[in-house]
N, C-alpha and C. Protein backbone atom coordinates (compact mmCIF):
# COMPACT_ATOMS: atom_id res chain seq x y z
N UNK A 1 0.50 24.20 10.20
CA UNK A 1 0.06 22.87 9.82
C UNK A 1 -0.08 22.79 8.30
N UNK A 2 0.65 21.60 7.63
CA UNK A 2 0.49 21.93 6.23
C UNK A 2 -0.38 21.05 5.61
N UNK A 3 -1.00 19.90 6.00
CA UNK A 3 -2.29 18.80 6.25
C UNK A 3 -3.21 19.75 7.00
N UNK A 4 -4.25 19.72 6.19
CA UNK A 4 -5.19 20.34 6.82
C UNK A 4 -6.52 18.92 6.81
N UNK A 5 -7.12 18.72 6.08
CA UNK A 5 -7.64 17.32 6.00
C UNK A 5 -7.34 16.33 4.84
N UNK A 6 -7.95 15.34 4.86
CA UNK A 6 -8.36 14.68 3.71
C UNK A 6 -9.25 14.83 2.72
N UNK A 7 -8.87 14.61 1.52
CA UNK A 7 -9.77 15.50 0.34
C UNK A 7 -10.77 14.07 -0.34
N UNK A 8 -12.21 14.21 -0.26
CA UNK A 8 -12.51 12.95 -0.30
C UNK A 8 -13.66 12.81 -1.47
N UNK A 9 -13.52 12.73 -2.35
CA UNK A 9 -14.87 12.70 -3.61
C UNK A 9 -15.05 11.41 -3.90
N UNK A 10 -16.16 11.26 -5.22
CA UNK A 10 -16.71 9.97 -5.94
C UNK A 10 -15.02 9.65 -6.52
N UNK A 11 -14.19 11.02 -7.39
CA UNK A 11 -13.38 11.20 -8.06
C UNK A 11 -12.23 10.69 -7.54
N UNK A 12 -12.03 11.29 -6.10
CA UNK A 12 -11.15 11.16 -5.50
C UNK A 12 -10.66 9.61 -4.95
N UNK A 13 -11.67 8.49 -4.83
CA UNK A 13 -12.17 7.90 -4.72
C UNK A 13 -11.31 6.64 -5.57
N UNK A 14 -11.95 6.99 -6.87
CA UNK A 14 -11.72 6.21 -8.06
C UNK A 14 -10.16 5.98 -8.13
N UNK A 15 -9.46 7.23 -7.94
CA UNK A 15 -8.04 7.59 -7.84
C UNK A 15 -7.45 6.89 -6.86
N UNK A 16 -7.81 6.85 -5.76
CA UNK A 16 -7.50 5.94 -4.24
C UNK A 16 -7.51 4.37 -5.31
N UNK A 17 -8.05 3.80 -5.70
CA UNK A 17 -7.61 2.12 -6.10
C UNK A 17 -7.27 2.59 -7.21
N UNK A 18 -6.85 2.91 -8.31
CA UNK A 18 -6.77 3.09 -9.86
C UNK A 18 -5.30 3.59 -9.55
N UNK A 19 -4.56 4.69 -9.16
CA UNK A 19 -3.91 4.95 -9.10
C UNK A 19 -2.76 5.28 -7.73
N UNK A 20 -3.21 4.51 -6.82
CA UNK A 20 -3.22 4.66 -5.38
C UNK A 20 -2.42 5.89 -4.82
N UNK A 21 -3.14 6.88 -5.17
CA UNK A 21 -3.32 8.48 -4.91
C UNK A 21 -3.93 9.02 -3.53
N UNK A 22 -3.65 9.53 -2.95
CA UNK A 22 -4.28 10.21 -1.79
C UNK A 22 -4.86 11.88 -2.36
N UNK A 23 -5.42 11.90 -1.73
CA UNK A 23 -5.83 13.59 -2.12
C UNK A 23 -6.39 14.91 -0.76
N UNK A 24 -5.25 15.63 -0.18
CA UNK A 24 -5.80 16.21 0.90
C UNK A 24 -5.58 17.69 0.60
N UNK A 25 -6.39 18.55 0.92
CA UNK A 25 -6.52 20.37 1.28
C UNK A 25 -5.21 20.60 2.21
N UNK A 26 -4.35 21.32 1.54
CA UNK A 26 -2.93 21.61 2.17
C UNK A 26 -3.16 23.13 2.63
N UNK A 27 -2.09 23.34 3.11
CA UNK A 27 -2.05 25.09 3.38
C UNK A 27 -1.72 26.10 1.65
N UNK A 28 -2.21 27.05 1.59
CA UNK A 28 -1.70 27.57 0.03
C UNK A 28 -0.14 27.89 -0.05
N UNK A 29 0.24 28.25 1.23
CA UNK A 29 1.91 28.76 1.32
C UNK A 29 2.41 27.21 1.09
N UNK A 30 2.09 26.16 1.45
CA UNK A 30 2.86 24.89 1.51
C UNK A 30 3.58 24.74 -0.21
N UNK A 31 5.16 24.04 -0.30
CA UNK A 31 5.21 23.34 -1.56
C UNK A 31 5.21 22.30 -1.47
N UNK A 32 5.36 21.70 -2.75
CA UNK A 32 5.51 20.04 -2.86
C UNK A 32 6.29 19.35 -1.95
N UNK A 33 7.58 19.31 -1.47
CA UNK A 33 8.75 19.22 -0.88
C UNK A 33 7.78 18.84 0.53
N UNK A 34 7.76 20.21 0.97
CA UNK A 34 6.75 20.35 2.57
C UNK A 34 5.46 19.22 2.48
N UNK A 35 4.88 19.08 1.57
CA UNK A 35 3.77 18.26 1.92
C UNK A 35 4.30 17.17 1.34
N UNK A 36 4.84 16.67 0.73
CA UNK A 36 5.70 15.12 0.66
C UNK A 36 6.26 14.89 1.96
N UNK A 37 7.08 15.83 2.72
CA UNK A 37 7.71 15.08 3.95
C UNK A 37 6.94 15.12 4.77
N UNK A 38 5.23 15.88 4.76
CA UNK A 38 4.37 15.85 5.89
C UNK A 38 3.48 14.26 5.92
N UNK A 39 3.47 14.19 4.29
CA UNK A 39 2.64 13.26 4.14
C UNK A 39 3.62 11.64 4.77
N UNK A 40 4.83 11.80 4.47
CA UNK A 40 5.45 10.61 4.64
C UNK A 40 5.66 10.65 6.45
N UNK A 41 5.51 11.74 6.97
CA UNK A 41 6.20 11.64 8.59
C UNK A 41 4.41 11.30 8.84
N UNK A 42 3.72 11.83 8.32
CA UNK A 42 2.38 11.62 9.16
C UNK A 42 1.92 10.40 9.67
N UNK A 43 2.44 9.84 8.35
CA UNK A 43 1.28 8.44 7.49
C UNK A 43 2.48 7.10 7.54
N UNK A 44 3.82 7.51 7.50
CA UNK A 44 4.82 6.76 7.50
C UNK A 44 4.94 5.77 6.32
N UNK A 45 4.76 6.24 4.82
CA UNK A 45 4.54 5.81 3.66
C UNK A 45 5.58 6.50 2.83
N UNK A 46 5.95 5.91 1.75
CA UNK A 46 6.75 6.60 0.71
C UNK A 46 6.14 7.28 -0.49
N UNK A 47 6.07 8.73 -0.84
CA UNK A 47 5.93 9.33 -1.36
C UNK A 47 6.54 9.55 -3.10
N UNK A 48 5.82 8.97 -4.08
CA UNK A 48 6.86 9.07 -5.24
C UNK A 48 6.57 10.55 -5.65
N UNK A 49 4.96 11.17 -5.85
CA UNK A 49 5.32 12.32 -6.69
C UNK A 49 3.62 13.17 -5.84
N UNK A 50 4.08 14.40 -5.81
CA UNK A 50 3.17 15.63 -5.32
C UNK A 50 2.90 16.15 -6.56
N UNK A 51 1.38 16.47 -6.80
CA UNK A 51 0.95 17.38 -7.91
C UNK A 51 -0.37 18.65 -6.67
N UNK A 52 0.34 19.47 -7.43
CA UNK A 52 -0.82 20.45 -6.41
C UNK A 52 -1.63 21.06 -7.30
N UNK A 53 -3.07 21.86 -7.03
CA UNK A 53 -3.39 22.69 -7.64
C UNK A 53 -5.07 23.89 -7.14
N UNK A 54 -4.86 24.49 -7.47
CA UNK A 54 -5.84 25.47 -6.90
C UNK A 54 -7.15 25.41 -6.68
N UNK A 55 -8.29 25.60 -6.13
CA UNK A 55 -9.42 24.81 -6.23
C UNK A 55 -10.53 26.34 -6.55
N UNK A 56 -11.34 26.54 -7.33
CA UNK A 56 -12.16 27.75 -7.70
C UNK A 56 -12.47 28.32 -5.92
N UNK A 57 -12.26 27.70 -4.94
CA UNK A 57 -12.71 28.62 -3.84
C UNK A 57 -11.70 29.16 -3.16
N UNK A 58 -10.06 28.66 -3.94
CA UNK A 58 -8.91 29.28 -3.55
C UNK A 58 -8.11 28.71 -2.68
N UNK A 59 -8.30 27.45 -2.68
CA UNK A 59 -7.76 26.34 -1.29
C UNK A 59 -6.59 25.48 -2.15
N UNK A 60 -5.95 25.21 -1.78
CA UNK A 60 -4.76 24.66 -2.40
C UNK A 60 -4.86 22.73 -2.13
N UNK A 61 -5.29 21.85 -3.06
CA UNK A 61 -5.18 20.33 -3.11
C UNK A 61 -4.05 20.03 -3.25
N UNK A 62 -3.67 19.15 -3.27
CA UNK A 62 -2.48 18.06 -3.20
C UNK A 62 -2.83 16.07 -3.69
N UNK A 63 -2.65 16.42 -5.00
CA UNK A 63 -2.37 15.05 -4.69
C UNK A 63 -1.44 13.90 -4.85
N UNK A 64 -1.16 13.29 -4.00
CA UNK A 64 -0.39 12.19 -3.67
C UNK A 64 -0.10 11.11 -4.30
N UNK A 65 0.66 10.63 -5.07
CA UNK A 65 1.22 9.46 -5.07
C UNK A 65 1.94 8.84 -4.70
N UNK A 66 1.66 7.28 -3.48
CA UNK A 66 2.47 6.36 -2.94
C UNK A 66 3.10 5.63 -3.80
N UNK A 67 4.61 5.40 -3.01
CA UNK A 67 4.79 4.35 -3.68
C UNK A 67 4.17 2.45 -3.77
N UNK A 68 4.29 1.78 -4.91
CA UNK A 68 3.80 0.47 -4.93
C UNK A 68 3.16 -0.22 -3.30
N UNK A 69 4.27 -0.39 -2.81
CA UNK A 69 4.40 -0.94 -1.49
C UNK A 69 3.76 -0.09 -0.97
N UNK A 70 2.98 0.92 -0.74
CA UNK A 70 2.03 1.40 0.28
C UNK A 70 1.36 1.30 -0.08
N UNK A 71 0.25 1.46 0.47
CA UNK A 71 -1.09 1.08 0.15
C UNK A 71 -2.30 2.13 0.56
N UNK A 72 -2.68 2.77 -0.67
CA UNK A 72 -3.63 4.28 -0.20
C UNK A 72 -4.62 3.97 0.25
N UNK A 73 -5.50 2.33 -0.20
CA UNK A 73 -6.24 2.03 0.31
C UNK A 73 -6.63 1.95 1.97
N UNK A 74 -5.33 1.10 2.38
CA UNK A 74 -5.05 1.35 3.28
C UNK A 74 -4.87 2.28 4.67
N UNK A 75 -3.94 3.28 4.11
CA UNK A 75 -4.43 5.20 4.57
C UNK A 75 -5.57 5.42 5.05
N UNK A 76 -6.42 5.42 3.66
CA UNK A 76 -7.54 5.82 4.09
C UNK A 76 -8.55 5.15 5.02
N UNK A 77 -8.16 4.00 4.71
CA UNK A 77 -8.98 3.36 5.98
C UNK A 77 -9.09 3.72 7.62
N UNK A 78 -7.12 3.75 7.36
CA UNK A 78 -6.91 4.37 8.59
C UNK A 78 -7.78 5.61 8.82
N UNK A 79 -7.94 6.55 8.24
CA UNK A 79 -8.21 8.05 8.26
C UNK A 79 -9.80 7.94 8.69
N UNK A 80 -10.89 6.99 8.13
CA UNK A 80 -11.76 6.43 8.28
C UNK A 80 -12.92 6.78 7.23
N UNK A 81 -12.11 6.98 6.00
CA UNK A 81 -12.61 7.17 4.88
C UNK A 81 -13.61 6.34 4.62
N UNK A 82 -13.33 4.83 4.86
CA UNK A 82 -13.83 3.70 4.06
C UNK A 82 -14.75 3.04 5.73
């Protein structure tokens, strides 16, 4: 499984409307590639760009940028963020 959950802060947050970014805890073996096509088969959204990076407890983030036409807000609602 390369979605493990949704990654959800004040930060993370801000990023969801400002930049309509998603942000979820991936597997560490996963790359960009793998969690772009997980995120788009999951969620059924278009994916413009994956940035990953390591977290001090060794867990691997991901975050997401949709394209225009999707809506992260949205996502997350679904997810039941909001």
């Amino acid at each position: 499984m390369i979605i493990k959950y949704p990654f959800i802060t004040e930060k993370a947050t801000l990023s969801l409307d400002k930049n309509n970014t998603l942000q979820f805890m991936v597997d560490r073996q996963a790359n960009k590639t793998q969690i772009k096509d997980a995120v788009e088969e999951m969620y059924n959204v278009k994916v413009i760009k994956v940035t990953t990076q390591l977290t001090p407890r060794g867990e691997k983030k991901a975050i997401v940028t949709l394209s225009p036409e999707n809506s992260a807000e949205e996502i997350a609602s679904r997810l039941g963020v909001f």
